[in-house]
C-alpha atoms as a PDB file:
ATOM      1  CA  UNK A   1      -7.261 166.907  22.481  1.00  0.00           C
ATOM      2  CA  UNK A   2     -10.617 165.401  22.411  1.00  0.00           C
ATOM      3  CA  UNK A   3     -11.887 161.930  21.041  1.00  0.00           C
ATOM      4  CA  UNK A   4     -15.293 160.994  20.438  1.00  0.00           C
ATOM      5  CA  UNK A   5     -17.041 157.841  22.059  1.00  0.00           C
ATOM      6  CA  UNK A   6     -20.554 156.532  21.798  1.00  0.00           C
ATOM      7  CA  UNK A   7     -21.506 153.724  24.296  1.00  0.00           C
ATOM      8  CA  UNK A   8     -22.656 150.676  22.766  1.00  0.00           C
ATOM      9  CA  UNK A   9     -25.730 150.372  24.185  1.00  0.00           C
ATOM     10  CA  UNK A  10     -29.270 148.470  23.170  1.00  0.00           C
ATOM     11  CA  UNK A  11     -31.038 151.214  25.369  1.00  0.00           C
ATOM     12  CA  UNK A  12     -29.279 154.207  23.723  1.00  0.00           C
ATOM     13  CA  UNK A  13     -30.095 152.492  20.447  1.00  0.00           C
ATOM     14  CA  UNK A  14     -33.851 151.924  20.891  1.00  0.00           C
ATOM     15  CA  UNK A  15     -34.242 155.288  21.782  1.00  0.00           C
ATOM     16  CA  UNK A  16     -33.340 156.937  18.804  1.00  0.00           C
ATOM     17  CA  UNK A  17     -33.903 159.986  17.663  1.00  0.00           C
ATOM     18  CA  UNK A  18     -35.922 161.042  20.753  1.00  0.00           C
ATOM     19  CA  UNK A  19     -33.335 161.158  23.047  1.00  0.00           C
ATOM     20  CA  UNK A  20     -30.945 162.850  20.506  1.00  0.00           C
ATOM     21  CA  UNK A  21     -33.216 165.599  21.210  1.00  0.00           C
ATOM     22  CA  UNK A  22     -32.890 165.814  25.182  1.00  0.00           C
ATOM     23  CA  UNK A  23     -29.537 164.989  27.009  1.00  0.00           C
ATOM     24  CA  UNK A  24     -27.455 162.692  25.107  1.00  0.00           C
ATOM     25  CA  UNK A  25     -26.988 159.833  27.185  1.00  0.00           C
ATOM     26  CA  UNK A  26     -25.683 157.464  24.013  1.00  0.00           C
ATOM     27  CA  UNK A  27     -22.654 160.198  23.343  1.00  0.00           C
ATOM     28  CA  UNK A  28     -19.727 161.033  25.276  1.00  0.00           C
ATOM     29  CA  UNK A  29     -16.933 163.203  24.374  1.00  0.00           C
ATOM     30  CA  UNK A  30     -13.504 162.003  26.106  1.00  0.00           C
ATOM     31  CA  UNK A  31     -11.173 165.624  26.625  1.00  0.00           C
ATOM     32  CA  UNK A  32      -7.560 165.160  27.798  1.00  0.00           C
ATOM     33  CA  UNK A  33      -6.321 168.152  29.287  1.00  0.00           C
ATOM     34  CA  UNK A  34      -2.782 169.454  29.995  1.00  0.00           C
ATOM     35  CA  UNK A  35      -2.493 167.232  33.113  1.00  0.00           C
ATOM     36  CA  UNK A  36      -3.274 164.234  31.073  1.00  0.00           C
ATOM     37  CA  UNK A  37      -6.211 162.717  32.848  1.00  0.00           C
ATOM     38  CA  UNK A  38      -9.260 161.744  30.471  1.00  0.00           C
ATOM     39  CA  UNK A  39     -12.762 164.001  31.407  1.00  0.00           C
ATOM     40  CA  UNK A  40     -15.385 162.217  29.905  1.00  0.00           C
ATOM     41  CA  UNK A  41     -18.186 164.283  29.409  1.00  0.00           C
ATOM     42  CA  UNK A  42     -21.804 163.757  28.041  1.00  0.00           C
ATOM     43  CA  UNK A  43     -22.450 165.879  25.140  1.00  0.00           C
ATOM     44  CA  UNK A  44     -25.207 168.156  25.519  1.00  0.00           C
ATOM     45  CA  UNK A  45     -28.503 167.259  23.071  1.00  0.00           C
ATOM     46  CA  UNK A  46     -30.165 169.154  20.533  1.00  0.00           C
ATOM     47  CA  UNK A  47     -33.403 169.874  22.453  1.00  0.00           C
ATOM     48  CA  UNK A  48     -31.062 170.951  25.238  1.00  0.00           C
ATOM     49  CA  UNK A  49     -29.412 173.176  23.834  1.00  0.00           C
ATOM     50  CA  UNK A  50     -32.479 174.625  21.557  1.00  0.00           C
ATOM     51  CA  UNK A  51     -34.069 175.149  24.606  1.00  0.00           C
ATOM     52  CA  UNK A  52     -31.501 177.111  26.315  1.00  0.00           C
ATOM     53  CA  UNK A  53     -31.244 179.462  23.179  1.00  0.00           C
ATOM     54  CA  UNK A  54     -34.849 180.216  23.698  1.00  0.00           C
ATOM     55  CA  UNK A  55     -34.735 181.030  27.039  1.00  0.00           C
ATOM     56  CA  UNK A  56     -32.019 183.315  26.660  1.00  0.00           C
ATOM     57  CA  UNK A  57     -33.979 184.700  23.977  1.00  0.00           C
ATOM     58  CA  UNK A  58     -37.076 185.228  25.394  1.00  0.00           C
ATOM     59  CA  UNK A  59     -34.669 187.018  28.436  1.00  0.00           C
ATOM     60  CA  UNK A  60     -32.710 189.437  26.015  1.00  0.00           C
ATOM     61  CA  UNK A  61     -36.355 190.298  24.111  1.00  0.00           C
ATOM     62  CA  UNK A  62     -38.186 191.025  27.703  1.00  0.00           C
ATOM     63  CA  UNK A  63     -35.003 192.939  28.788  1.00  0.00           C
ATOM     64  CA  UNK A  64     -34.366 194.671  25.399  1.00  0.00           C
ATOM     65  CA  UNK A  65     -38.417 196.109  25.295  1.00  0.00           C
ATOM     66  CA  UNK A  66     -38.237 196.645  29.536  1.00  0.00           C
ATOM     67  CA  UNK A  67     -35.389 199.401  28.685  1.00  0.00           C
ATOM     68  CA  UNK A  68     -36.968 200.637  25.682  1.00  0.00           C
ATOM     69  CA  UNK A  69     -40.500 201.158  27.290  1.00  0.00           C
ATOM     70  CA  UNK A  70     -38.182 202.471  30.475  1.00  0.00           C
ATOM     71  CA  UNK A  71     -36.753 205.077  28.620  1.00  0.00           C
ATOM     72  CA  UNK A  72     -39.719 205.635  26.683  1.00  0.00           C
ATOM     73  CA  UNK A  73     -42.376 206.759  29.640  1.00  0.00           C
ATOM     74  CA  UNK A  74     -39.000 208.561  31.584  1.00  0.00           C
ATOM     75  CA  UNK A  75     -39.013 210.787  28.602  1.00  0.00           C
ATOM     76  CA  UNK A  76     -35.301 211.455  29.537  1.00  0.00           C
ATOM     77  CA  UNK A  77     -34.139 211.844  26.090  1.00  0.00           C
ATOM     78  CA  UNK A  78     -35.489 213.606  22.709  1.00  0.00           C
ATOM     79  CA  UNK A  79     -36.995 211.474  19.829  1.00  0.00           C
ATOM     80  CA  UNK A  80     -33.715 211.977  17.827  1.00  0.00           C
ATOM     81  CA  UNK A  81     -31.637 210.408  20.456  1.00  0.00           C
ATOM     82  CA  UNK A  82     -34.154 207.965  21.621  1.00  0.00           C
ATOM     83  CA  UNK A  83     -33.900 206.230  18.047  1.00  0.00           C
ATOM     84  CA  UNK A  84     -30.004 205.849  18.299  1.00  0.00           C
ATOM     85  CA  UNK A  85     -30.676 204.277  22.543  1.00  0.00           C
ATOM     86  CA  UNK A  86     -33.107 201.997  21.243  1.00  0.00           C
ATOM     87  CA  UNK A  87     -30.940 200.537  18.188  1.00  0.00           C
ATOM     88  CA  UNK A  88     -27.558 200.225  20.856  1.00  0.00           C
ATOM     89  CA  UNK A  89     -29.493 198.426  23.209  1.00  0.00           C
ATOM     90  CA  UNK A  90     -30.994 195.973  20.712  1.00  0.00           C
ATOM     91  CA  UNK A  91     -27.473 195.441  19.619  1.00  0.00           C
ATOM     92  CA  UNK A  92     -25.936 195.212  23.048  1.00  0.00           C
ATOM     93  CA  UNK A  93     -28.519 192.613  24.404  1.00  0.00           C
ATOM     94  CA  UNK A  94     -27.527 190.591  21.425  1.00  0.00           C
ATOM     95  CA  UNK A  95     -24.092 189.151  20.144  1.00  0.00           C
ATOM     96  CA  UNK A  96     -22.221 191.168  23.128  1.00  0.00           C
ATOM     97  CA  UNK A  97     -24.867 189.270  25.970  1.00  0.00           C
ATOM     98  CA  UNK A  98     -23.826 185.891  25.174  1.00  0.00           C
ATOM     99  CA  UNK A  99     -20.098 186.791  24.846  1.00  0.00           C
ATOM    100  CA  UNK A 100     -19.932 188.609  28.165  1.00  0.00           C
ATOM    101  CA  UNK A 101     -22.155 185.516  29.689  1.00  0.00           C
ATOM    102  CA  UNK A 102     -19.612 182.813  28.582  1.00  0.00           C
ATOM    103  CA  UNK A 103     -17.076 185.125  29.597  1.00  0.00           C
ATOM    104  CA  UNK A 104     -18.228 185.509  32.997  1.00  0.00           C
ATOM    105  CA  UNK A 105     -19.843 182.565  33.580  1.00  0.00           C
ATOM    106  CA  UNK A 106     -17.296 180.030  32.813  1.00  0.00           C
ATOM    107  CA  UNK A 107     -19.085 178.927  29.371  1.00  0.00           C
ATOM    108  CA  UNK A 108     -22.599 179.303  30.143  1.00  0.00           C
ATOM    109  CA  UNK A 109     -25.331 182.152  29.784  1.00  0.00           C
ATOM    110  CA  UNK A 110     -28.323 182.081  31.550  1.00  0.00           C
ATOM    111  CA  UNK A 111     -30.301 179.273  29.353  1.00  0.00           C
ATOM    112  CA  UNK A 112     -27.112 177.145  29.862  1.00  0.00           C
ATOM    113  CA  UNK A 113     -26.972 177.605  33.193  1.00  0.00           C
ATOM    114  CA  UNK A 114     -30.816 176.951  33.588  1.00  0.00           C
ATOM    115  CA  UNK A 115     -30.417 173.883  31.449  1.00  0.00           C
ATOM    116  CA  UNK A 116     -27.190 172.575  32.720  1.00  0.00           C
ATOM    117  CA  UNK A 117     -25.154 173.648  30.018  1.00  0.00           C
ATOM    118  CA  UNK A 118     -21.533 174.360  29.662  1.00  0.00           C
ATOM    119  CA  UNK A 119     -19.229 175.159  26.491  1.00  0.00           C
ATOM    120  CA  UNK A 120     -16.096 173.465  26.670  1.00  0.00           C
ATOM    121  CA  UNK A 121     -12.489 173.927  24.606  1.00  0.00           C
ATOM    122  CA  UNK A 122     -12.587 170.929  22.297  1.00  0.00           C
ATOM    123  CA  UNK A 123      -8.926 170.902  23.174  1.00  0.00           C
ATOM    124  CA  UNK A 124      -8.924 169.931  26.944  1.00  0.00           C
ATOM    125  CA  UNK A 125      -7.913 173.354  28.046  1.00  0.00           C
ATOM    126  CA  UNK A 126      -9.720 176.403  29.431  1.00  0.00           C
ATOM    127  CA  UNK A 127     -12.208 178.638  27.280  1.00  0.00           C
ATOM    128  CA  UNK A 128     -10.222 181.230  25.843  1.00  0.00           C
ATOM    129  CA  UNK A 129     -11.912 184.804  24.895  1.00  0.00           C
ATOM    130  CA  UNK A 130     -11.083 184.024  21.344  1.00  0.00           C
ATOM    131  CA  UNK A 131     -12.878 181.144  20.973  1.00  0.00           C
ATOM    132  CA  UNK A 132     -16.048 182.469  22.773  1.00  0.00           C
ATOM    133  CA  UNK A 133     -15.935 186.012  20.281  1.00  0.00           C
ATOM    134  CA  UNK A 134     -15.784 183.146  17.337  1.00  0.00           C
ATOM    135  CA  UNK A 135     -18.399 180.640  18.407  1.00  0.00           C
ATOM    136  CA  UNK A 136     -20.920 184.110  18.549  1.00  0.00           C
ATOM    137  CA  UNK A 137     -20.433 185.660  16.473  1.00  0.00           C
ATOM    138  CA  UNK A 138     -20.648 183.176  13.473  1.00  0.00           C
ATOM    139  CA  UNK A 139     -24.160 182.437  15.139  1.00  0.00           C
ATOM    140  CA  UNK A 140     -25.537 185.741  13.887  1.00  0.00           C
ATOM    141  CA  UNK A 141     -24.440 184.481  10.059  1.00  0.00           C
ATOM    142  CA  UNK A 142     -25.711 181.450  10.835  1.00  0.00           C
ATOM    143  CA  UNK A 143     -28.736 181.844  12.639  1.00  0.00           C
ATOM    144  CA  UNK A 144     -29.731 185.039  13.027  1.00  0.00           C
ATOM    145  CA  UNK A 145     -29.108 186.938  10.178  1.00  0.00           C
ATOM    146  CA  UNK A 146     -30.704 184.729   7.690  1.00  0.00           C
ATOM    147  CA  UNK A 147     -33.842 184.361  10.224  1.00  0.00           C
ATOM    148  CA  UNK A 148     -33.899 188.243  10.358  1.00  0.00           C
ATOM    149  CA  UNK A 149     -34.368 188.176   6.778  1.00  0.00           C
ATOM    150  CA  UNK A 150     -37.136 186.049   6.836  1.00  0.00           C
ATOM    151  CA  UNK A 151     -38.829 187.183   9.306  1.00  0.00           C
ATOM    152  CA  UNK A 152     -38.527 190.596   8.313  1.00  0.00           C
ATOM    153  CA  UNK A 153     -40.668 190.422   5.412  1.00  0.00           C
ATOM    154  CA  UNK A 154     -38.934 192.371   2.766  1.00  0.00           C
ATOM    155  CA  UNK A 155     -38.930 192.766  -0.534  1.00  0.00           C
ATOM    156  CA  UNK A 156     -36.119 190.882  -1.571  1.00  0.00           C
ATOM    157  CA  UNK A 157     -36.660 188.406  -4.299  1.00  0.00           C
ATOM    158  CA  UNK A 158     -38.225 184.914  -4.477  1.00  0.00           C
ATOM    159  CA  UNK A 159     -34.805 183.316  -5.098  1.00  0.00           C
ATOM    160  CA  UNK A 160     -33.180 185.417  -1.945  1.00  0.00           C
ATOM    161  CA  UNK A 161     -35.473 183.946   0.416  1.00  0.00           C
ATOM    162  CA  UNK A 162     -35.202 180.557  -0.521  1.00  0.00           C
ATOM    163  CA  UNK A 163     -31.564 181.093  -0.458  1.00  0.00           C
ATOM    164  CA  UNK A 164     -31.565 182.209   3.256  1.00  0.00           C
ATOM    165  CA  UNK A 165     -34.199 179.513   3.950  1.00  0.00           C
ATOM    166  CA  UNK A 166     -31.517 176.891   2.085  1.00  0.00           C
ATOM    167  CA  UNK A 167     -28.907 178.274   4.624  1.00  0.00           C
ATOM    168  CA  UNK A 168     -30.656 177.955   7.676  1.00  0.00           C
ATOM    169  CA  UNK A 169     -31.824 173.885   6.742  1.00  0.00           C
ATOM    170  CA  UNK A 170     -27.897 173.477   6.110  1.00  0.00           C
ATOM    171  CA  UNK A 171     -26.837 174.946   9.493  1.00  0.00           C
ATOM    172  CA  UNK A 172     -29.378 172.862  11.133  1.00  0.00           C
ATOM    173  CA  UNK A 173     -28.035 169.480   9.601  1.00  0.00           C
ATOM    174  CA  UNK A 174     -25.025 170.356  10.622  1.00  0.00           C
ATOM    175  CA  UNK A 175     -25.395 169.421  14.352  1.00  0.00           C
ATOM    176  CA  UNK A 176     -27.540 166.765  13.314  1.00  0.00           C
ATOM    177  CA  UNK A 177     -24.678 164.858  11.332  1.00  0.00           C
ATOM    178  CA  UNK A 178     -21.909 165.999  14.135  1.00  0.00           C
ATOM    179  CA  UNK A 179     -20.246 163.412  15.899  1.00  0.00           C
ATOM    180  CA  UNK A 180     -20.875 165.693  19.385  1.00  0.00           C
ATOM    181  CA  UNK A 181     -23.978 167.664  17.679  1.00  0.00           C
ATOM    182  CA  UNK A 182     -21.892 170.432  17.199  1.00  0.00           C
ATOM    183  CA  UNK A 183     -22.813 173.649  15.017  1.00  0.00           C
ATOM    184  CA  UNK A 184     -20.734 175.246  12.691  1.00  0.00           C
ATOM    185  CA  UNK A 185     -19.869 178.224  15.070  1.00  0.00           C
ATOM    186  CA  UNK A 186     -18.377 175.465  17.302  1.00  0.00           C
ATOM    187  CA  UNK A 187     -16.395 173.617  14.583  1.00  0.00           C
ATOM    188  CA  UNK A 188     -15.117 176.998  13.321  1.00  0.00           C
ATOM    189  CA  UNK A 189     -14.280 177.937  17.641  1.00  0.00           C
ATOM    190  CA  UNK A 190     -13.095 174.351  18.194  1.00  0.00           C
ATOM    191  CA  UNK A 191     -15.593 174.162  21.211  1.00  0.00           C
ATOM    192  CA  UNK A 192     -18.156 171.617  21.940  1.00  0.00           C
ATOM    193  CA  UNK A 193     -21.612 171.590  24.491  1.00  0.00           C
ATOM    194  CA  UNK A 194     -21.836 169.584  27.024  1.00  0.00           C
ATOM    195  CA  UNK A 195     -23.535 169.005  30.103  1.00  0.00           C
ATOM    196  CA  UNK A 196     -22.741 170.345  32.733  1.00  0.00           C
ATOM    197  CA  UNK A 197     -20.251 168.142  34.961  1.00  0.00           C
ATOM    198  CA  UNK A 198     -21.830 168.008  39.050  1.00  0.00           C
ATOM    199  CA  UNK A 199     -19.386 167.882  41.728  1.00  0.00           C
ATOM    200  CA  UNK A 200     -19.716 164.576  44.022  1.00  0.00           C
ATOM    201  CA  UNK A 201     -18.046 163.560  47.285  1.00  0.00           C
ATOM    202  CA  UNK A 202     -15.662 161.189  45.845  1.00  0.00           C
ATOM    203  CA  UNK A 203     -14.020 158.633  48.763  1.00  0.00           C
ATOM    204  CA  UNK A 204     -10.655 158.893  49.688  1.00  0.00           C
ATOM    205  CA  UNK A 205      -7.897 157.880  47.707  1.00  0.00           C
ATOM    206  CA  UNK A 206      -6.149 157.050  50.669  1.00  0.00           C
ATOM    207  CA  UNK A 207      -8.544 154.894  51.940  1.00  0.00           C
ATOM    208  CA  UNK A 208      -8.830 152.500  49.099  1.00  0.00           C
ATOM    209  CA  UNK A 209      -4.363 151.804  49.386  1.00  0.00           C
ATOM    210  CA  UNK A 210      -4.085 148.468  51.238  1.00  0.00           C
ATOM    211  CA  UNK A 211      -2.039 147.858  54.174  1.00  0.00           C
ATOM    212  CA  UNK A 212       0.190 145.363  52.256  1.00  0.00           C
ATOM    213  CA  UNK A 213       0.339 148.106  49.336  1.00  0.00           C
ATOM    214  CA  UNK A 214       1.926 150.393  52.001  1.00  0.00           C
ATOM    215  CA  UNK A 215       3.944 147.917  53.406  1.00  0.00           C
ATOM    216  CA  UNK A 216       5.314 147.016  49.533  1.00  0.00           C
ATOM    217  CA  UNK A 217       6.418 150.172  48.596  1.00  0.00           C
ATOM    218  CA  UNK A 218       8.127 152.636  51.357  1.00  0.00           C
ATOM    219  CA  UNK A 219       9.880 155.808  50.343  1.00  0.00           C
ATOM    220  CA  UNK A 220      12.068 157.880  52.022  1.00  0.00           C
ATOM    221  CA  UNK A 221      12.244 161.085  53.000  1.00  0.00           C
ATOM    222  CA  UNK A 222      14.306 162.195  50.599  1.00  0.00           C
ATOM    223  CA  UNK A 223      12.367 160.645  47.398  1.00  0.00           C
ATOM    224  CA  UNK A 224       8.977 162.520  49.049  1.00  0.00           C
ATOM    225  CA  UNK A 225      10.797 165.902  49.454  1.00  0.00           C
ATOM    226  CA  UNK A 226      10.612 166.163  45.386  1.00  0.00           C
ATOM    227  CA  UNK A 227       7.076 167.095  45.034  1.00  0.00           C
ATOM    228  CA  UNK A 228       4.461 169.407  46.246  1.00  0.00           C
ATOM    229  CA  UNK A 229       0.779 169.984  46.708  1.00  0.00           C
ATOM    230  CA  UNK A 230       0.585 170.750  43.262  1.00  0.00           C
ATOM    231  CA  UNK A 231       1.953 167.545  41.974  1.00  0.00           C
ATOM    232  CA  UNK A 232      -0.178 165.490  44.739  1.00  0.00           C
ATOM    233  CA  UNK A 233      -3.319 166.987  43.539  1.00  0.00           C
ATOM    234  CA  UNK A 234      -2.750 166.237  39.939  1.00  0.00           C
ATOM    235  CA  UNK A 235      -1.718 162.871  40.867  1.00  0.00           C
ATOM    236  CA  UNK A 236      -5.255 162.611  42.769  1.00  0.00           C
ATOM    237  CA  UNK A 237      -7.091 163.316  39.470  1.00  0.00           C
ATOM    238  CA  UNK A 238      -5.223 160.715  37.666  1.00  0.00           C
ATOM    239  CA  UNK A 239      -5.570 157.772  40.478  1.00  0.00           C
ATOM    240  CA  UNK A 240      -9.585 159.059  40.605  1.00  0.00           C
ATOM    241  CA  UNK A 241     -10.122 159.019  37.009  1.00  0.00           C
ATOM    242  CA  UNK A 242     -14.138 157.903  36.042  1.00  0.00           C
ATOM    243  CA  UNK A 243     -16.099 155.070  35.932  1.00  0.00           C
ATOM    244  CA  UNK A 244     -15.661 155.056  32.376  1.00  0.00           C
ATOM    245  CA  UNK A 245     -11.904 155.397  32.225  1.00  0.00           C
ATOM    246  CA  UNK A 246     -11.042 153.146  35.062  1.00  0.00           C
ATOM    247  CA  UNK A 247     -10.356 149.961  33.253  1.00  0.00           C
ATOM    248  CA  UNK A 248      -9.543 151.788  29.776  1.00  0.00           C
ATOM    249  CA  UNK A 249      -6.266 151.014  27.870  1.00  0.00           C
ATOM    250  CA  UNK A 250      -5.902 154.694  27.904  1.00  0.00           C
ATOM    251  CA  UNK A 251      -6.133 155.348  32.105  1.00  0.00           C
ATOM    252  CA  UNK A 252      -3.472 152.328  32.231  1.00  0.00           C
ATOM    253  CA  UNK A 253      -0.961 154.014  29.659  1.00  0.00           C
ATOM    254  CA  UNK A 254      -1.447 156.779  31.814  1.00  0.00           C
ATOM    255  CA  UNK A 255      -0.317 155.351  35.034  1.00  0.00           C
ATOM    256  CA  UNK A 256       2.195 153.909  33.301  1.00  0.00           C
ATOM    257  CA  UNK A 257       3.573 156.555  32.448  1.00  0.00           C
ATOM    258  CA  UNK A 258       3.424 158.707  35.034  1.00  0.00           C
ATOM    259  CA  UNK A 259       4.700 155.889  37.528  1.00  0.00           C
ATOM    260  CA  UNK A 260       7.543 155.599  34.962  1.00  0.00           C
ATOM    261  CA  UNK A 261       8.250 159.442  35.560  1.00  0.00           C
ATOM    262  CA  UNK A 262       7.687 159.675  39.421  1.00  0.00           C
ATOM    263  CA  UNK A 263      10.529 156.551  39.745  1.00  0.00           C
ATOM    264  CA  UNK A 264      12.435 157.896  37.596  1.00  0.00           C
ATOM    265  CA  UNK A 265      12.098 161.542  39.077  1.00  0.00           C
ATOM    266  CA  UNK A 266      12.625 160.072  43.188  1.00  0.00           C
ATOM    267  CA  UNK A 267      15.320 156.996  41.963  1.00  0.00           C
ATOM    268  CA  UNK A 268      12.990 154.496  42.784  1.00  0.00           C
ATOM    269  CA  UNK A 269      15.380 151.267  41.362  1.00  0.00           C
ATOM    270  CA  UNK A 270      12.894 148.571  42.047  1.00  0.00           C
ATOM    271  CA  UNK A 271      10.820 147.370  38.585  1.00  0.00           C
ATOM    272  CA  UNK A 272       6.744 147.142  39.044  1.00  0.00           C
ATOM    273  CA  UNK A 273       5.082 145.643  36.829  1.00  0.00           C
ATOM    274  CA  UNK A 274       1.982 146.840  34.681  1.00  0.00           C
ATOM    275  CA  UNK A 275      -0.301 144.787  37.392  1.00  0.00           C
ATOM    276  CA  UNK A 276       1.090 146.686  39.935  1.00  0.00           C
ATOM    277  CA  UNK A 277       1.432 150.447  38.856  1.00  0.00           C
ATOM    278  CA  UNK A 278      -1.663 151.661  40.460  1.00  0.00           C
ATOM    279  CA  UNK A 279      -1.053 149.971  43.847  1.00  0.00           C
ATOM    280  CA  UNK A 280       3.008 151.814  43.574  1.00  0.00           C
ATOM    281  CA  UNK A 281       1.218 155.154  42.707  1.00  0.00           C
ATOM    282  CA  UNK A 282      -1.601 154.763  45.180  1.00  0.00           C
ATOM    283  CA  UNK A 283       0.885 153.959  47.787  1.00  0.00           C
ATOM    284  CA  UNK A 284       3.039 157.331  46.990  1.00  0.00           C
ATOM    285  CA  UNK A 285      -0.097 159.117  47.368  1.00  0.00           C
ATOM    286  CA  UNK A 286      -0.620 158.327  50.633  1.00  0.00           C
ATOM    287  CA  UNK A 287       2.706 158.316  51.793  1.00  0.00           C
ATOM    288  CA  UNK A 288       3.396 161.941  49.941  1.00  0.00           C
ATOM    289  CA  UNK A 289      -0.024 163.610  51.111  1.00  0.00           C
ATOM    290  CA  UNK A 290       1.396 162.672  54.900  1.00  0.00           C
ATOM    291  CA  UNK A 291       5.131 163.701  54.416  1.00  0.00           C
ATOM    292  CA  UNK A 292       3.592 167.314  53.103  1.00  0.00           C
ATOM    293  CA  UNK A 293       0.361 167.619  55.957  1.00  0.00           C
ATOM    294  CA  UNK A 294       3.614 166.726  58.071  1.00  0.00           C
ATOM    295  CA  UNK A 295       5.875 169.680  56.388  1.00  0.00           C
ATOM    296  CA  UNK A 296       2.816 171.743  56.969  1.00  0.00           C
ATOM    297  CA  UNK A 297       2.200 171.429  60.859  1.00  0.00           C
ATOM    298  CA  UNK A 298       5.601 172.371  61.057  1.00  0.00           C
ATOM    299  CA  UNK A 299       5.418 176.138  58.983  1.00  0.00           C
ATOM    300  CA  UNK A 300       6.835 174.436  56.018  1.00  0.00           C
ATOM    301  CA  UNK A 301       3.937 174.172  53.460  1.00  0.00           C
ATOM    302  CA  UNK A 302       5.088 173.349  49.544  1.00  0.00           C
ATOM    303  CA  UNK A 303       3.173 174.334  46.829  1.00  0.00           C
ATOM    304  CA  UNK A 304       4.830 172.282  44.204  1.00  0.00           C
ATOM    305  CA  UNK A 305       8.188 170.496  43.264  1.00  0.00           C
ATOM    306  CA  UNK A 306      10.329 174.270  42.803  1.00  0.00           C
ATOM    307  CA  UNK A 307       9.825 174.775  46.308  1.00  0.00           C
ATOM    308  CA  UNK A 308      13.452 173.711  46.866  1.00  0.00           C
ATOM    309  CA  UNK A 309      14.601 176.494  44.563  1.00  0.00           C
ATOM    310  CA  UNK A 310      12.539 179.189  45.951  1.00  0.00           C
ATOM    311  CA  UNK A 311      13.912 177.939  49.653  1.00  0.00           C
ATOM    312  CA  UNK A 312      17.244 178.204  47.842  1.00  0.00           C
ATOM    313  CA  UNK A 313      16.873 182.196  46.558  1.00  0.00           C
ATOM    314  CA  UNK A 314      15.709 182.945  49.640  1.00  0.00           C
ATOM    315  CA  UNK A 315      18.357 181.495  52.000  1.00  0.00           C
ATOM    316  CA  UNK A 316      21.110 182.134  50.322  1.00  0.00           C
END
């Protein structure tokens, strides 16, 4: 699931249409992924993203003539066959490129990558190989078969190429009048660009749980031997959320709710109130992460909360 947000900001504003063009400061697009915690992500501009396109362009047309000229000095093959080499690797360095690039690359080819560029499932969750195929290939109709036609010079008629020319100002305006500039290909593919998220050293979540926290909510042994690492980690992500989430309605309902679930999971009786969810949660964080680190000094490491059954199957 993914909402839209644009900060209201006087900067963003005054800078109009010129930073539309670069990275889009001004536009966010809030993802919510199957773990529930909100990734807000800056949407990727429309110079960006241009410029990415033609530097994977310009790398696919140096490759594309380096193995034609390669094969064409080697003299390794007859002029009959060198025809039918030359057409497959134009064809191969196109389409096929970017799909095995965002394939391998975790949403990015090599412009993307240069750029700081990633495609993202409008969704929340992972890229799948559908969605990649689809984004591609309804670039070539919308893009690059139109420009081919153009370009090419032919002798189709006057009201053919201003069809094609009619096409490719539509496709254009498109991303210009998206919400989270996104093309056709991605509104067909349900993907979106954005840029590309840097890891940072975030502080402890341990170390921001006050001693009176701890000393307000204690838990037992048997209320922390419910949950694993699995469940700690994705209880991290949620008590971390970002700087733009952290006082949203939306990171509170979330607490909320997953407090709700963790007392009602461990039969914690005691009633918190809304004020003090994050100090309960951050406070079972802490006192989970050192019941399990605990577990794990002792040869007893748990991935997540079915380790009791898999102890079970196996003991007998």
């Amino acid at each position: 699931m993914a909402r839209f947000r644009r900060r209201d900001d006087r900067k963003a504003k005054a800078g109009g249409r010129r930073k539309r063009l670069f990275a889009e400061e001004g536009k966010r697009l809030v993802l919510t992924p199957p773990e529930g915690v909100p990734l807000h992500l800056v949407v990727a501009g429309l110079g960006a993203r241009l410029g990415a396109q033609i530097v994977d362009l310009v790398l696919t047309t140096f490759a594309t003539f380096a193995i034609i000229l390669a094969l064409l000095f080697a003299d390794l093959v007859g002029e009959a066959a060198f025809g039918a080499i030359a057409t497959f690797v134009i064809l191969a360095l196109g389409t096929p490129f970017y799909i095995v690039c965002e394939l391998l690359m975790n949403g990015r080819t090599p412009g993307k990558k240069l750029l700081g560029l990633r495609v993202v499932s409008n969704n929340g969750s992972g890229l799948s190989t559908h969605q990649i195929v689809v984004r591609n290939l309804t670039k070539e109709v919308e893009v690059f078969l139109p420009a081919a036609f153009l370009i090419g010079g032919g002798e189709e008629s006057f009201w053919f190429n201003g069809m094609m020319l009619l096409w490719l100002v539509v496709v254009c305006a498109v991303p210009l009048r998206s919400a989270a500039n996104r093309r056709i290909g991605d509104l067909v593919a349900d993907t979106a660009v954005v840029l590309d998220p840097r890891p940072l050293l975030l502080p402890d979540v341990a170390d921001a749980v006050g001693r009176a926290a701890r000393e307000r909510f204690v838990f037992s042994s048997g209320q922390l031997d419910l949950y694993g690492a699995y469940e700690l980690q994705v209880l991290e992500r949620l008590l971390r959320g970002g700087e733009e989430a952290r006082d949203s309605r939306e990171r509170q309902k979330g607490l909320a709710r997953i407090g709700a679930r963790i007392r009602a999971k461990i039969g914690y009786a005691e009633r918190i109130s809304p004020q003090e969810e994050e100090a309960f949660l951050k406070s079972f964080y802490v006192a989970q992460r050192a019941y399990l680190e605990q577990k794990k000094l002792m040869g007893e490491a748990r991935a997540d909360k079915f380790h009791r059954e898999e102890t079970t199957v196996e003991n007998p």
